[in-house]
Protein backbone atom coordinates (compact mmCIF):
# COMPACT_ATOMS: atom_id res chain seq x y z
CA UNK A 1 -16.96 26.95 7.47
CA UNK A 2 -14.01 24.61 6.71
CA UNK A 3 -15.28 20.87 6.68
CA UNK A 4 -12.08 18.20 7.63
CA UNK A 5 -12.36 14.65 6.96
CA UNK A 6 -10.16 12.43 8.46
CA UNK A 7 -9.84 9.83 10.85
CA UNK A 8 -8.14 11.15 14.31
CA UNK A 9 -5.80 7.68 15.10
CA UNK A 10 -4.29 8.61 11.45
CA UNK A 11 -0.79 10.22 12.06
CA UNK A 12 -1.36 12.02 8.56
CA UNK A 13 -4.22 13.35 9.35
CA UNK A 14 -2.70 14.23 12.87
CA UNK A 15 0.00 16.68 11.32
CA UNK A 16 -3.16 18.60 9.09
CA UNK A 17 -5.72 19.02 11.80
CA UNK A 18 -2.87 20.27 13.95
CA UNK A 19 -2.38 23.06 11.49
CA UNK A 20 -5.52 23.52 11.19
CA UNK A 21 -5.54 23.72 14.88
CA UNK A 22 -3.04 26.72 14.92
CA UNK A 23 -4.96 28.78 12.81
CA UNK A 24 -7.69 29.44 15.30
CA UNK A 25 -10.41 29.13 12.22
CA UNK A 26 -13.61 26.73 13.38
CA UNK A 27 -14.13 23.77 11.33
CA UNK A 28 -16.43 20.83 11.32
CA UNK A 29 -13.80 17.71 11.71
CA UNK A 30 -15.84 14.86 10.05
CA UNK A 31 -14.05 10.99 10.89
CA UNK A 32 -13.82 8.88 8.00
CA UNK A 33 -11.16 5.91 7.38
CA UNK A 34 -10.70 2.95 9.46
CA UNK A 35 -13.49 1.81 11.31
CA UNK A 36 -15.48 4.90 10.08
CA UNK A 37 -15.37 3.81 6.29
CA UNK A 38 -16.85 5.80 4.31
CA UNK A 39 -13.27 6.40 1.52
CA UNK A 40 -14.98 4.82 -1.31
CA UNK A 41 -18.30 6.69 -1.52
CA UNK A 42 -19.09 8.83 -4.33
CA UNK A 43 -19.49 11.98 -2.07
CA UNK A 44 -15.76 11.33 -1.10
CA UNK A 45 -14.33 10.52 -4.14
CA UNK A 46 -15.58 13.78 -5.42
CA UNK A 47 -13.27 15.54 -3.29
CA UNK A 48 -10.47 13.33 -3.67
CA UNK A 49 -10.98 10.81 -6.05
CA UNK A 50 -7.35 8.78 -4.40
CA UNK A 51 -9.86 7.85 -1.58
CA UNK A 52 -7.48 8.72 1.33
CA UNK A 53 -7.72 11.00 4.25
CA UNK A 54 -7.12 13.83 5.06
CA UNK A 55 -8.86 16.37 2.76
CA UNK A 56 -9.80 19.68 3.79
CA UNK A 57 -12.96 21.68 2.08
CA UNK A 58 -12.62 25.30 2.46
CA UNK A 59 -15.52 27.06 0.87
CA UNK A 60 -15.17 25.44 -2.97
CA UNK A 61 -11.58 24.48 -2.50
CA UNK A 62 -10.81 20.94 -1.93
CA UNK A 63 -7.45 19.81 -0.57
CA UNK A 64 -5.94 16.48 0.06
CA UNK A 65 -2.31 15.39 0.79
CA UNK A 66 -1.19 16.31 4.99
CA UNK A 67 1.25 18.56 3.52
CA UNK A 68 -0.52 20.32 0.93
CA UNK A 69 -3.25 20.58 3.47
CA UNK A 70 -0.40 22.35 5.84
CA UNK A 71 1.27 25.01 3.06
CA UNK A 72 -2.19 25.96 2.37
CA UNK A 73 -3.32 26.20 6.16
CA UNK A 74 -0.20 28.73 6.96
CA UNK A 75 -0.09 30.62 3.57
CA UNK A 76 -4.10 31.88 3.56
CA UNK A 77 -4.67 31.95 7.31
CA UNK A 78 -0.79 32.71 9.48
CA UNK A 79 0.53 35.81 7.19
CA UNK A 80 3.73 33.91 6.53
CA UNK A 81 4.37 32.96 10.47
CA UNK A 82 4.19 29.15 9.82
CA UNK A 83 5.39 29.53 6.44
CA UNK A 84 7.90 32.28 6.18
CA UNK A 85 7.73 35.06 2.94
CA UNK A 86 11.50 35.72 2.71
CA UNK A 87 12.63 32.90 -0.14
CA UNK A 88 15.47 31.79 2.31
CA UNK A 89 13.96 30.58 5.32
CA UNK A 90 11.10 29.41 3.71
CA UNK A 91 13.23 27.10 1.77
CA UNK A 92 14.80 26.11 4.96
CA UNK A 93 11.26 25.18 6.49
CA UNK A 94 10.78 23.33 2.93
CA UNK A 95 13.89 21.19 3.47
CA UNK A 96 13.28 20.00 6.58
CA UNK A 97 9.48 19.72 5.58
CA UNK A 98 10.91 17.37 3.26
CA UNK A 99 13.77 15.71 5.12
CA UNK A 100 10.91 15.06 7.48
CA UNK A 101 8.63 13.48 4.58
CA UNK A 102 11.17 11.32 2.98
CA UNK A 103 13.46 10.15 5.72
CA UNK A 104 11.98 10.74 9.40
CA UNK A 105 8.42 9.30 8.17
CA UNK A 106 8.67 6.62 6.32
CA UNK A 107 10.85 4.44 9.00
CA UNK A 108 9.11 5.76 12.10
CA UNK A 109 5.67 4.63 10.02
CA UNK A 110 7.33 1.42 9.30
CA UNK A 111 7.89 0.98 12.91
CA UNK A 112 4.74 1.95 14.46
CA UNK A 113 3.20 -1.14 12.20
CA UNK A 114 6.18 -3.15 13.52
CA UNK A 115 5.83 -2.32 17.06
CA UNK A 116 2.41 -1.55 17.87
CA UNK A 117 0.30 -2.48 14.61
CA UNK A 118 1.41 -5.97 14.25
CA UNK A 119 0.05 -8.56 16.36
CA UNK A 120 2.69 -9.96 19.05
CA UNK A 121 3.34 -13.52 16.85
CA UNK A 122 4.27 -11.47 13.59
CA UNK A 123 6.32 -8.94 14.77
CA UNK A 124 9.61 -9.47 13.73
CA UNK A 125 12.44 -8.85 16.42
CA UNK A 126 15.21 -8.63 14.28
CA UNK A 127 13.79 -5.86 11.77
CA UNK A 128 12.07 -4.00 14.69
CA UNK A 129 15.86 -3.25 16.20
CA UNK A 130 17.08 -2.31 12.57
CA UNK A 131 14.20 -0.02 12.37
CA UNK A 132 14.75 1.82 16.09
CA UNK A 133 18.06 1.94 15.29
CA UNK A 134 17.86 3.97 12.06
CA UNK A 135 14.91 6.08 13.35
CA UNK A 136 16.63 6.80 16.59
CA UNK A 137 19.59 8.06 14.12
CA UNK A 138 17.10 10.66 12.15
CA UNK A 139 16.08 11.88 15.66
CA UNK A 140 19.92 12.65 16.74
CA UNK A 141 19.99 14.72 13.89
CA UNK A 142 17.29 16.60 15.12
CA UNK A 143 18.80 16.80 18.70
CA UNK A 144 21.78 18.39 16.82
CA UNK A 145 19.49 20.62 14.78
CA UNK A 146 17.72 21.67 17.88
CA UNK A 147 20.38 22.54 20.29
CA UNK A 148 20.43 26.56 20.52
CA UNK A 149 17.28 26.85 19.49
CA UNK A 150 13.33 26.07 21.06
CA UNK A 151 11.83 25.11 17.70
CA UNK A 152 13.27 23.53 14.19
CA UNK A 153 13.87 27.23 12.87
CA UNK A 154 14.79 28.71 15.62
CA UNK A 155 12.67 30.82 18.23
CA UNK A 156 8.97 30.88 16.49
CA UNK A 157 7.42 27.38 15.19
CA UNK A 158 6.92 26.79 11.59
CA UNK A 159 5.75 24.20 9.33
CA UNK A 160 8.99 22.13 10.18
CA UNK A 161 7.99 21.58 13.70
CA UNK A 162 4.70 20.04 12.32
CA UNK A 163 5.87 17.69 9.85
CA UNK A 164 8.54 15.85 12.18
CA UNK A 165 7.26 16.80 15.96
CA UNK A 166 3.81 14.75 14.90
CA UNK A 167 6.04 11.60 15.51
CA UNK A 168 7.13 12.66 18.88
CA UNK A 169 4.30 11.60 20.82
CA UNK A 170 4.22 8.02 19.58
CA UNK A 171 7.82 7.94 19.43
CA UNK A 172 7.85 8.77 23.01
CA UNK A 173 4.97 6.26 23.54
CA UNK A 174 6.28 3.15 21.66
CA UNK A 175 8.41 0.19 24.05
CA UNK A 176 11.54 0.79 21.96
CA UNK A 177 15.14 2.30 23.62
CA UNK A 178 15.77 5.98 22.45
CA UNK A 179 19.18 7.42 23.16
CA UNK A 180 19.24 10.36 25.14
CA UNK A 181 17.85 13.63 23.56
CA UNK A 182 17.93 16.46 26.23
CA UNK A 183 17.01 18.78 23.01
CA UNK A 184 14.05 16.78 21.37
CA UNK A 185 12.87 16.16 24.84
CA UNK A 186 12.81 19.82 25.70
CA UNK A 187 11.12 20.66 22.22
CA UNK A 188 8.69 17.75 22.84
CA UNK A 189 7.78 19.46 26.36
CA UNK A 190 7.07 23.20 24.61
CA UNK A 191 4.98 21.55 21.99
CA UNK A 192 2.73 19.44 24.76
CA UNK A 193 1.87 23.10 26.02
CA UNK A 194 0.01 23.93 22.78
CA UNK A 195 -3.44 23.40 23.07
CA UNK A 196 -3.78 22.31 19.05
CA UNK A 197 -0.55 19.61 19.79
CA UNK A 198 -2.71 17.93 22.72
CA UNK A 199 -5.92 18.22 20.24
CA UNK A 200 -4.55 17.20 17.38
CA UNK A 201 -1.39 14.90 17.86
CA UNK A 202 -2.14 13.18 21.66
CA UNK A 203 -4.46 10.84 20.48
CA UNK A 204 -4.64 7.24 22.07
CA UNK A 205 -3.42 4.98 19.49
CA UNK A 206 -4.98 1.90 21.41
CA UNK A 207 -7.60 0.94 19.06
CA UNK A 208 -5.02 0.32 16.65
CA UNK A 209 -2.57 -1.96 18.89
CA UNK A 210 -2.66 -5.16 17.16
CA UNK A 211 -4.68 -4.32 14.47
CA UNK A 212 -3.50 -4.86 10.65
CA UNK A 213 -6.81 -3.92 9.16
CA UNK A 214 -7.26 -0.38 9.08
């Protein structure tokens, strides 16, 4: 049986458990983080001694890291669907794997804490339209990416569509303007018909609106 800690509000942990999700394997999802605590205790630290979420335990392996968790989730349980065998387009998924880690991620993070994390007298104005500007830029080059084609890589989903479509349904969700994006949009509406998106990824973030602490 896999065990899979993490907390369910955490957008990494999101992105794993919805691969985890797609596999169709049963698991035992265990919440820790936040208001669950429970990072700094010695049976965690055993399995990842960084004391962050998520980790998956499958069998004597121990896994933390989302996208570690992912690549490891589609290599031993999809047969190369989610993570593609042929070097070439499983570089491709890797690039935009990582365009989605270094670039998409890091501002639409930054902007969740601006937007919905931060309390109403310290959010900034000024730096929360710098930030929906830039992130609303990353997602026009998806909309350009995705026109021809129902998923990042084309027809079938891959581990692209996991790493950058977790943001969608908070970036859908969040009070800021988004420019039009007939192509996202459409892609957002086929990924809301997967059962292990809604699971997974449609979580109520409420508990965490104007909350700095965990």
């Amino acid at each position: 049986m896999i065990t899979f800690y993490g907390r369910s509000t955490s957008d990494n942990t999101q992105k794993a458990r919805w691969m985890l999700e797609e596999t169709g394997r049963p698991y035992k999802h265990v919440e820790l983080g936040g208001k669950f605590g429970g990072l700094d205790s010695s049976e965690f630290l055993k399995l990842n001694p960084n004391g962050r979420v998520p980790v998956l335990v499958d069998g004597d392996v121990a896994i933390g890291e989302s996208d570690a968790i992912i690549r490891y989730l589609a290599a031993r349980y999809c047969s190369g669907s989610f993570w593609p065998e042929d070097p070439i387009p499983r570089a491709e998924v890797d690039q935009w794997m990582s365009w989605g880690h270094a670039n998409l991620y890091p501002v639409f993070n930054k902007l969740f804490w601006s937007v919905v994390r931060a309390p109403k007298e310290r959010q900034n104005p000024a730096s929360i339209q710098a930030l929906t500007a830039k992130l609303n830029g990353y997602f026009l080059i998806l909309e350009s990416r995705l026109e021809g084609r129902e998923f990042v890589m084309g027809s079938e989903m891959s581990m692209a569509d996991i790493t950058t479509g977790m943001t969608l349904y908070r970036y859908f969700e969040m009070p800021i303007e988004r420019p039009h994006l007939p192509f996202v949009e459409a892609w957002y509406e086929r990924l809301q018909r997967r059962q292990a998106y809604r699971t997974a990824v449609m979580v109520s973030f409420e508990e965490l609106r104007g909350r700095l602490d965990f």
